[in-house]
C-alpha atoms as a PDB file:
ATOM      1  CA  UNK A   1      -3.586   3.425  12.598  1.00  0.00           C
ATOM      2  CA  UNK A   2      -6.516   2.449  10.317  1.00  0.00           C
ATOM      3  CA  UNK A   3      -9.753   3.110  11.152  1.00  0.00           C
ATOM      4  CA  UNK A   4     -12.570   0.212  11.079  1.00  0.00           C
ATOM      5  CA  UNK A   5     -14.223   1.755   7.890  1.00  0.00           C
ATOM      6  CA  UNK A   6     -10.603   1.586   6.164  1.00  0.00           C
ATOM      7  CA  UNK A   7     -10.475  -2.066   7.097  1.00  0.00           C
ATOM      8  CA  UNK A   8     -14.229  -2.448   6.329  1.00  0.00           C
ATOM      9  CA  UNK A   9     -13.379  -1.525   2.725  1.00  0.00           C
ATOM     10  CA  UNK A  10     -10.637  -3.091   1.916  1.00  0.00           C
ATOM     11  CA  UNK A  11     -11.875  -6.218   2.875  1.00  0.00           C
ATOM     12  CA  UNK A  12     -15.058  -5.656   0.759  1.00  0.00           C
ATOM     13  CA  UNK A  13     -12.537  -4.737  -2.079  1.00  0.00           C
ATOM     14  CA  UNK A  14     -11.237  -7.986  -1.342  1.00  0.00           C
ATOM     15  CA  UNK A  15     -13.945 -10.136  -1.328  1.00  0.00           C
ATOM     16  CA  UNK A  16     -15.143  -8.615  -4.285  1.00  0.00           C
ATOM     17  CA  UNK A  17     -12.110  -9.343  -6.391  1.00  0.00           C
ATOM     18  CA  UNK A  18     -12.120 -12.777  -5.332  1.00  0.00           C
ATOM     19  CA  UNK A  19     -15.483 -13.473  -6.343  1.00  0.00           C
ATOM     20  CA  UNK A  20     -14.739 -11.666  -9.494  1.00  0.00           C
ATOM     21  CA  UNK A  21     -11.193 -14.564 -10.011  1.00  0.00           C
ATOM     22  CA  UNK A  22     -13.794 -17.055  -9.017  1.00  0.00           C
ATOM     23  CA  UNK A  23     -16.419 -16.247 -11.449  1.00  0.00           C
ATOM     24  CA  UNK A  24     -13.570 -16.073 -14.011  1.00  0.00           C
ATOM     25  CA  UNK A  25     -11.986 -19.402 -13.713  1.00  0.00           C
ATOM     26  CA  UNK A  26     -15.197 -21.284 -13.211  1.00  0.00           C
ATOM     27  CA  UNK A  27     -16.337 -19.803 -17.015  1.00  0.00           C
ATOM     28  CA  UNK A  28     -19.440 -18.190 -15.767  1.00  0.00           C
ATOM     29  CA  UNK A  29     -21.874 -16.894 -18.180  1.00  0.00           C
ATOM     30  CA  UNK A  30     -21.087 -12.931 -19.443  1.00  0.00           C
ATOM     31  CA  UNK A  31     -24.167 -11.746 -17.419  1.00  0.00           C
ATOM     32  CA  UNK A  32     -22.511 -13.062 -14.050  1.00  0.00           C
ATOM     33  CA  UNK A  33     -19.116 -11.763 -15.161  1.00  0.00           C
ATOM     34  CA  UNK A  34     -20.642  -8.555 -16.212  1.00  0.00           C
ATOM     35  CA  UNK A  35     -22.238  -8.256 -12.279  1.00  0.00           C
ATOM     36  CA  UNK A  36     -19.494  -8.842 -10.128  1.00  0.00           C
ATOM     37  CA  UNK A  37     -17.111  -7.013 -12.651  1.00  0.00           C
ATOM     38  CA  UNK A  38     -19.403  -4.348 -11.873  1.00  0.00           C
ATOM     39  CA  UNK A  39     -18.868  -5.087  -7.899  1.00  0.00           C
ATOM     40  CA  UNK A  40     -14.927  -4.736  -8.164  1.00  0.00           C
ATOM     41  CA  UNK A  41     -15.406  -0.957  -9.998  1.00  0.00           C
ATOM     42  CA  UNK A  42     -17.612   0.294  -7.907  1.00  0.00           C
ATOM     43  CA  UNK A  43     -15.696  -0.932  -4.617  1.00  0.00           C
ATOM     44  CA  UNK A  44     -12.374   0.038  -6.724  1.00  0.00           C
ATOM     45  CA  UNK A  45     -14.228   3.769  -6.607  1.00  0.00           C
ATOM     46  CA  UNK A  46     -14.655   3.619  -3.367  1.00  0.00           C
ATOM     47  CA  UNK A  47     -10.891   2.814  -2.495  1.00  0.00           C
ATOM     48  CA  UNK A  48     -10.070   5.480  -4.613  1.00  0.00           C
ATOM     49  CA  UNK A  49     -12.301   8.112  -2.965  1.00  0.00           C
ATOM     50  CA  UNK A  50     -10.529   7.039   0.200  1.00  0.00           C
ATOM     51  CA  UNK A  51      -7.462   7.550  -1.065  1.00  0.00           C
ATOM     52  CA  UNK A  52      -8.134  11.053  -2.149  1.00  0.00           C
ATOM     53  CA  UNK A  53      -9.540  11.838   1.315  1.00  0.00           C
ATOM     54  CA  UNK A  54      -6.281  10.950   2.803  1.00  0.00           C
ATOM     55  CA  UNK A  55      -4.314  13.101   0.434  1.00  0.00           C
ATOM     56  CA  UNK A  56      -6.445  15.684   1.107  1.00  0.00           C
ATOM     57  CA  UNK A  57      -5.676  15.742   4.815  1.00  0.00           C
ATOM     58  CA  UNK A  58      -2.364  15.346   4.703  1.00  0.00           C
ATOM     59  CA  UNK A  59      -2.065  19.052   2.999  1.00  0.00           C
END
């Protein structure tokens, strides 16, 4: 079963990518793009480093 930081994550991962659509289809200016761009990669990293703690246990 997930744990409540798994589901914590993915839901900022979520969020994240929505504002990122969001900011996207409303044409916002390069700096906003550029910011929560930034947001989805470094929540992206953080879904990744998750991932590789799983695999890691599971050896």
């Amino acid at each position: 079963m997930a744990s409540d930081e798994t589901r914590r994550l993915l839901k900022v991962f979520g969020i994240a990518v929505t504002d990122y659509e969001d900011a996207v289809t409303e044409g916002a200016s390069r700096e906003k793009l550029a910011k929560v761009e930034a947001e989805v990669f470094a929540r992206l990293r953080e879904v990744t480093d998750l991932l590789e703690r799983l695999r890691a246990k599971k050896k």
